[in-house]
Protein backbone atom coordinates (compact mmCIF):
# COMPACT_ATOMS: atom_id res chain seq x y z
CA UNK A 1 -115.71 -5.46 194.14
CA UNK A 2 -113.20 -7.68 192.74
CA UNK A 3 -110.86 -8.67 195.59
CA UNK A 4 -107.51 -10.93 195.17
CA UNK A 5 -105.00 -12.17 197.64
CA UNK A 6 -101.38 -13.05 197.30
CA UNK A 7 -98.86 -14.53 199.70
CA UNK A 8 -94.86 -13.74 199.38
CA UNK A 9 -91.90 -15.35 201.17
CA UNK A 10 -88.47 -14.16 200.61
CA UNK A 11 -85.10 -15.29 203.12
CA UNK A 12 -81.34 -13.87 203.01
CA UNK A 13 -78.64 -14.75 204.91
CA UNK A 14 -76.59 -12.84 206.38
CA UNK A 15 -73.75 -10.90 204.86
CA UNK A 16 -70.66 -8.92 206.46
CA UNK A 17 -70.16 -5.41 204.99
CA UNK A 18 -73.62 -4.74 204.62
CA UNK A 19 -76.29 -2.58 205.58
CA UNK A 20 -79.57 -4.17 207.70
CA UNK A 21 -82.69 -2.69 205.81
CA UNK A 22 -86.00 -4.46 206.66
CA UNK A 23 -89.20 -2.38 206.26
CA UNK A 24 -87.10 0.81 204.62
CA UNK A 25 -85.48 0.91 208.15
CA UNK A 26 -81.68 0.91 208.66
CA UNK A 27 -81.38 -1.47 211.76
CA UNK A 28 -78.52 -1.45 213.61
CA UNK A 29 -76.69 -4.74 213.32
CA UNK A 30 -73.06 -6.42 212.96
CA UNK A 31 -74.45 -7.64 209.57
CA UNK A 32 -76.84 -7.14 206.85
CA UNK A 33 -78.15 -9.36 204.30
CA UNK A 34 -76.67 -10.48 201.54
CA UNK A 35 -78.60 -10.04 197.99
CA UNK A 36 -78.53 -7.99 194.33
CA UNK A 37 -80.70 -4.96 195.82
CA UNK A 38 -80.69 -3.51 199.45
CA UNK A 39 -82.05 -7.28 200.46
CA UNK A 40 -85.05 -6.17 202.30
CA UNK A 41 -86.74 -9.10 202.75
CA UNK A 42 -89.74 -7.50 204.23
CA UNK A 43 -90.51 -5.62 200.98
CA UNK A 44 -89.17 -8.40 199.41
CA UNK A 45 -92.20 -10.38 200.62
CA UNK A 46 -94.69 -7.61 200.42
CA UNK A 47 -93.83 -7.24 196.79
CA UNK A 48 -94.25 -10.90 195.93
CA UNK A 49 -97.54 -11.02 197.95
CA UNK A 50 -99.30 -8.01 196.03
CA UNK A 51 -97.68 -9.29 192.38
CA UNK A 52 -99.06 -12.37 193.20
CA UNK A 53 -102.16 -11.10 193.99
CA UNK A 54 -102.48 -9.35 190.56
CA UNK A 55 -101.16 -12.38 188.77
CA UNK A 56 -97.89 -10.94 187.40
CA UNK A 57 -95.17 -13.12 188.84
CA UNK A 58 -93.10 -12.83 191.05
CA UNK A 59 -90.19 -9.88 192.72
CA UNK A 60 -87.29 -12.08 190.12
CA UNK A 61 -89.48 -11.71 187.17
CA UNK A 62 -89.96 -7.37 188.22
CA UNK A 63 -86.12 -6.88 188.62
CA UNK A 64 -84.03 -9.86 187.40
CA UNK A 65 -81.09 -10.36 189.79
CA UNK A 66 -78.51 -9.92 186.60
CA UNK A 67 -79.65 -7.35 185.42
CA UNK A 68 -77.37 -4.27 187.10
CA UNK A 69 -79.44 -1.02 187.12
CA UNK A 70 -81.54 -3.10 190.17
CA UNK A 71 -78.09 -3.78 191.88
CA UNK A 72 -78.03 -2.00 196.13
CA UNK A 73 -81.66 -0.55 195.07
CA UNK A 74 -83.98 0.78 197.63
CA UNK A 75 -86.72 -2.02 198.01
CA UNK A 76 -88.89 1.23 198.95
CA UNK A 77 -88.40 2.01 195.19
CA UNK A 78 -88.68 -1.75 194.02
CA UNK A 79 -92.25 -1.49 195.61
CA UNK A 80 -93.21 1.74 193.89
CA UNK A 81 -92.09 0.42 190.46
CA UNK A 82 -94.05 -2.95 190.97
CA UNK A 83 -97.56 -0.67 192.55
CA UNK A 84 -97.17 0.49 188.73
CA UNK A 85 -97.83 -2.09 187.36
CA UNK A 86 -100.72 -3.70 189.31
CA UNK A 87 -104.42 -2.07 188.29
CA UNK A 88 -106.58 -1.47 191.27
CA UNK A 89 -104.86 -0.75 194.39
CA UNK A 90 -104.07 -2.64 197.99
CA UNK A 91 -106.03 -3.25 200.58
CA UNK A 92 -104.11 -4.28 203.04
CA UNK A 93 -100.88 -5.94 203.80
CA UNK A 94 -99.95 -8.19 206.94
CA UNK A 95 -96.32 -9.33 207.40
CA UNK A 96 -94.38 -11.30 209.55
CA UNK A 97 -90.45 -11.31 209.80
CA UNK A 98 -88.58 -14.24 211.30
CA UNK A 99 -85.35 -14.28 212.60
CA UNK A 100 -83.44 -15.20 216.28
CA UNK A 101 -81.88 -11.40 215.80
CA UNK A 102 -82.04 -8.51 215.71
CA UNK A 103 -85.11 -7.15 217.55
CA UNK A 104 -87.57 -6.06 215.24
CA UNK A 105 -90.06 -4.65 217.69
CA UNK A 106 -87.85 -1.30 218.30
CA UNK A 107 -88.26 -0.45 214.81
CA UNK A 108 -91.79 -1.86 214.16
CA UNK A 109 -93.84 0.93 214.03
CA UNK A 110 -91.53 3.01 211.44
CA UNK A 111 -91.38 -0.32 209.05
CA UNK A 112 -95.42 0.40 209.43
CA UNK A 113 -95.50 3.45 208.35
CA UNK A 114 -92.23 3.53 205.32
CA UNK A 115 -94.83 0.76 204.13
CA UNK A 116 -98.56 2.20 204.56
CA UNK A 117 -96.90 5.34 203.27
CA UNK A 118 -95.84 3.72 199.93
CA UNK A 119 -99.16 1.49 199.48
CA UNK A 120 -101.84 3.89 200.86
CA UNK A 121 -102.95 0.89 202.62
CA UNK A 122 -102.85 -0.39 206.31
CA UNK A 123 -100.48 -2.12 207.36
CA UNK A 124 -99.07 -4.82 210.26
CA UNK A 125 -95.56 -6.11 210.55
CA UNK A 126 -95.28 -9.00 213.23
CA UNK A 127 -91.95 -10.47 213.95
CA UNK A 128 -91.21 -13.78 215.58
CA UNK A 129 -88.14 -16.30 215.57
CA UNK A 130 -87.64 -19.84 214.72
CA UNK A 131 -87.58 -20.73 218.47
CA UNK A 132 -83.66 -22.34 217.41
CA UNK A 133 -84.36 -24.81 214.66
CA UNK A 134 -83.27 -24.61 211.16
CA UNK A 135 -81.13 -22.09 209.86
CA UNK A 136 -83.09 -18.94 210.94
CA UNK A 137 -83.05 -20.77 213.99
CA UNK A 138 -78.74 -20.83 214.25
CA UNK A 139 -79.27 -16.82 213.38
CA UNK A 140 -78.14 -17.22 209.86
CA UNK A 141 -80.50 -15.10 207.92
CA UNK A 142 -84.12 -13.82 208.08
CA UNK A 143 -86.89 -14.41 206.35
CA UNK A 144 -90.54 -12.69 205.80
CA UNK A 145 -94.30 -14.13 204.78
CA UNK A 146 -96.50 -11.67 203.64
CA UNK A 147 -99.90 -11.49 202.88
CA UNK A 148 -101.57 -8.36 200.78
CA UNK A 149 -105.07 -8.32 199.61
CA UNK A 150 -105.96 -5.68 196.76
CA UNK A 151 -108.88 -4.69 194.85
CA UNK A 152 -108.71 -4.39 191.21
CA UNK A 153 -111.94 -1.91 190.88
């Protein structure tokens, strides 16, 4: 068994006019976050943390911000483009979104499942805030670490 970890980060700050997706859920929120796709940073995260793990780079390096045909994608369909590219398949993913709002707990489980669905893999999405300090703590954005572990057999 050839086993391989990666760990993603991704932040956005918020943006009026804009839809809230985290996890391939709409949440329902006076703002959304600003970015070139949907700005999920939960995928966002999730797709960093399983390149990484297969050594190809990085979300930027998948779907370069200028390049238009990536501009308001689904993240759900980001992370089925980048599985394509990464031999083996994942083990497992653990995530954890930060942010001071909105509540991410009412919308947990479905973020779960949009994900496990898409990876064929378990999966955990924690949320927490930044308890006030720093700019997730003045509520200006969120931000996600994940953590995916595949097997390339």
């Amino acid at each position: 068994m050839s086993i391989r970890l990666g760990v993603g980060y991704d932040a956005h700050r918020f943006a009026p006019d804009r839809r809230l997706m985290l996890g391939g859920v709409e949440v329902p929120y006076e703002l959304g976050l600003s970015g070139h796709s949907d700005a999920d940073v939960l995928i966002h995260a999730v797709i960093d943390a399983i390149l990484g793990a297969a050594g190809q780079g990085d979300l930027g390096t998948l779907f370069p911000p200028d390049e238009e045909r990536w501009r308001d994608a689904d993240s759900l369909d980001l992370l089925t483009v980048a599985l394509g590219s990464v031999p083996g398949r994942v083990v497992n993913v653990d995530a954890t979104v930060i942010c001071e709002e909105p509540a991410i707990d009412p919308h947990r489980a479905e973020m779960e499942r949009n994900l496990a669905e898409t990876l064929s893999a378990a999966v955990s999405v924690k949320a927490t805030t930044n308890e006030g300090m720093g700019w997730l703590g003045r509520g200006e954005g969120i931000a996600c670490v994940a953590v995916a572990l595949i097997d390339l057999n």
